[in-house]
Protein backbone atom coordinates (compact mmCIF):
# COMPACT_ATOMS: atom_id res chain seq x y z
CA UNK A 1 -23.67 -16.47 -2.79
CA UNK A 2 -25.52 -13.66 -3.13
CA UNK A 3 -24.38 -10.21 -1.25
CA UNK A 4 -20.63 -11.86 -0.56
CA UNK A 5 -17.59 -10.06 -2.54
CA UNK A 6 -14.80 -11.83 -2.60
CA UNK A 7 -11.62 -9.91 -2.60
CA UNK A 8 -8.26 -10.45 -3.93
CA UNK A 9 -5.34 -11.98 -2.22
CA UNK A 10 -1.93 -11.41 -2.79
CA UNK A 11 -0.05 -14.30 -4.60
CA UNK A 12 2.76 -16.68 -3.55
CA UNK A 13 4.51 -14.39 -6.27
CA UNK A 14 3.81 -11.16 -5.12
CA UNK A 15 4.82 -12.29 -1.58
CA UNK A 16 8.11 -14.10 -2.75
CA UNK A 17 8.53 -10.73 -4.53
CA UNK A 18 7.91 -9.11 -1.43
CA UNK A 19 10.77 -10.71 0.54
CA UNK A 20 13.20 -9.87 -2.24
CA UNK A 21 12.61 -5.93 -2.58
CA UNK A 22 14.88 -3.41 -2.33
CA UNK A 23 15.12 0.36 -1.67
CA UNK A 24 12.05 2.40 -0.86
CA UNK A 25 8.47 1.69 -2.54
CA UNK A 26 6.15 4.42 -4.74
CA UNK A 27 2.53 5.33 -3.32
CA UNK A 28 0.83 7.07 -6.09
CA UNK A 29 -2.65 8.99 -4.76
CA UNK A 30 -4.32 11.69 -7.03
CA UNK A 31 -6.23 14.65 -5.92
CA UNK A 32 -9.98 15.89 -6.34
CA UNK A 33 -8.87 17.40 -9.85
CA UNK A 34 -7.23 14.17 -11.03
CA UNK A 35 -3.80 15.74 -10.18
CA UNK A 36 -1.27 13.05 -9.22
CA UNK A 37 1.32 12.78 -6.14
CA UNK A 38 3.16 9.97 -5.71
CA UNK A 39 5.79 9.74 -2.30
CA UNK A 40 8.86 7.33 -1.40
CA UNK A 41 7.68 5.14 1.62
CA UNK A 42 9.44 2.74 3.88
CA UNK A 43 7.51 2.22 6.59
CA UNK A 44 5.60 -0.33 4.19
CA UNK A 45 4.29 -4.20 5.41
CA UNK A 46 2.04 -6.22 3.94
CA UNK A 47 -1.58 -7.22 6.20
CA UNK A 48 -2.93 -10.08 6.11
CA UNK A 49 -4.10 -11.40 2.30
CA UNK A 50 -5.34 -8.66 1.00
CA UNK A 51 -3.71 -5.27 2.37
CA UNK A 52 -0.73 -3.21 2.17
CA UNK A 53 -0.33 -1.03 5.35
CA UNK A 54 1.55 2.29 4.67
CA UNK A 55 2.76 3.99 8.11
CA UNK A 56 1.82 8.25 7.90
CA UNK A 57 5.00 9.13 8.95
CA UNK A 58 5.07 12.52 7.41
CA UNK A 59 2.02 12.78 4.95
CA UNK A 60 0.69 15.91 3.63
CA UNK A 61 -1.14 15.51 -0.26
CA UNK A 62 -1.35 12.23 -0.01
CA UNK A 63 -3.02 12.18 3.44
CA UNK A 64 -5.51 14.65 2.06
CA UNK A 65 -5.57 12.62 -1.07
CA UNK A 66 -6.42 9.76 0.78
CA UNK A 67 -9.15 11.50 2.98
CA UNK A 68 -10.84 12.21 -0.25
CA UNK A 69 -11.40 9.16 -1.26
CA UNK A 70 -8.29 8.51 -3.45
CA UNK A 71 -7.80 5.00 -5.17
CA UNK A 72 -3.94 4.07 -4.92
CA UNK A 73 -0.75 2.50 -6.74
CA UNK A 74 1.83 0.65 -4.94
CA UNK A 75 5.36 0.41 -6.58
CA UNK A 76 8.11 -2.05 -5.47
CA UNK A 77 11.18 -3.36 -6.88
CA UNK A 78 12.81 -6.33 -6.29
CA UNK A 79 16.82 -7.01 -6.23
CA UNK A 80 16.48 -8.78 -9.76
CA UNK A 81 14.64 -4.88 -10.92
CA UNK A 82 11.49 -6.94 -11.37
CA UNK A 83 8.69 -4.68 -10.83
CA UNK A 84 5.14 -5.17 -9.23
CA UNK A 85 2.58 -2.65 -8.81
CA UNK A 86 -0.54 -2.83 -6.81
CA UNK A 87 -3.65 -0.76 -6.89
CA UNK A 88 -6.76 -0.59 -4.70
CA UNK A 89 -8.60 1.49 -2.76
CA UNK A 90 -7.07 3.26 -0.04
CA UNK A 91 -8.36 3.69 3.60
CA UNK A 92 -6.74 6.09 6.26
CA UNK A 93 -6.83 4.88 9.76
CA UNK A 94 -5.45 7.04 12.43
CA UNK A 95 -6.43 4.44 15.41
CA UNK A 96 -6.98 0.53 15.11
CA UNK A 97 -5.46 -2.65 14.85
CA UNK A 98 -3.39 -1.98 12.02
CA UNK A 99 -1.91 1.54 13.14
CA UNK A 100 -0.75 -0.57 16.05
CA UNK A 101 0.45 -3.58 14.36
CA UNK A 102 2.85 -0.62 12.13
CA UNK A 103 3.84 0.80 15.70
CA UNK A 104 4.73 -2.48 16.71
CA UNK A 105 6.58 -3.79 13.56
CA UNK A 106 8.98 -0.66 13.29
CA UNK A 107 11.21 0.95 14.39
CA UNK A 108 10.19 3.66 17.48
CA UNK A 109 12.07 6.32 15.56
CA UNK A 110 9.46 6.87 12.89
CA UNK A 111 6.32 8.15 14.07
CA UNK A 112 3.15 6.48 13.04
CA UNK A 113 0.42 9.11 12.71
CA UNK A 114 -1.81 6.71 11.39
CA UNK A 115 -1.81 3.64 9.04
CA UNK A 116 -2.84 3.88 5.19
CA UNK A 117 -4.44 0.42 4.36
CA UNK A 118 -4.48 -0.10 0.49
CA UNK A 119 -6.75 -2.74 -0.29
CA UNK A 120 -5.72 -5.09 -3.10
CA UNK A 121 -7.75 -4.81 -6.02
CA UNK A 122 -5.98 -6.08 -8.76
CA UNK A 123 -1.65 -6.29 -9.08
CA UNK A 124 0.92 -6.23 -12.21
CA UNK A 125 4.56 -7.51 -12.75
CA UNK A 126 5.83 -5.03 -15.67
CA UNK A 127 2.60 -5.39 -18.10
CA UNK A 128 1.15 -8.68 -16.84
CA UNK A 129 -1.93 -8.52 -14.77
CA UNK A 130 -1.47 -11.34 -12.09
CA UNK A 131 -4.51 -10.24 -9.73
């Protein structure tokens, strides 16, 4: 169909994967020079199909990364120290339905600024491409 874009969806994999991670994930942004930051996050759950949605709880860089119109990498691990990454385009939302679905999932002792929605665009385990 002309004009439609279908996106990618996370796999059964990536969301068994998902279930079975451990410790803190790694959000890699870059800046307007090409200059990378990546963070430890927690405040991490997965939206719907397609999304990732990262809680601000204390950006700085990568909020301004973000704002500029920063692509993303998403790190995990699981308990088995299988990796998966995900990368996609990043959107910052400071109101919305997802800022309020990450108020609502977590704990009320982090603050949730705003949400950081990376969009799946294509996903890895170690060097194979799955997405």
């Amino acid at each position: 169909m002309k004009g439609f874009e279908v996106m990618p969806v996370l796999t059964d994999t990536i969301k068994a994967a998902w279930e079975n991670r451990e410790g803190p994930a790694v959000l890699t942004t870059v800046d307007r020079n090409g200059n990378p930051n990546s963070i430890y996050v927690t405040c991490v759950l997965l939206y719907g199909d397609d999304s990732i949605a990262i809680a601000d709880n204390y950006f700085n860089k990568t909020r301004d990364n973000i704002c500029s119109g920063s692509r993303g990498s998403f790190l995990f691990i699981t308990r088995e120290r299988k990796a998966f990454q995900i990368k996609g385009t990043i959107e910052y939302q400071k109101t919305g339905d997802i800022q309020e679905y990450l108020k609502n999932c977590l704990d009320a002792k982090y603050p949730v600024h705003a949400a950081a929605v990376l969009r799946v665009e294509e996903a890895y385990s170690g060097a194979e491409r799955i997405i």
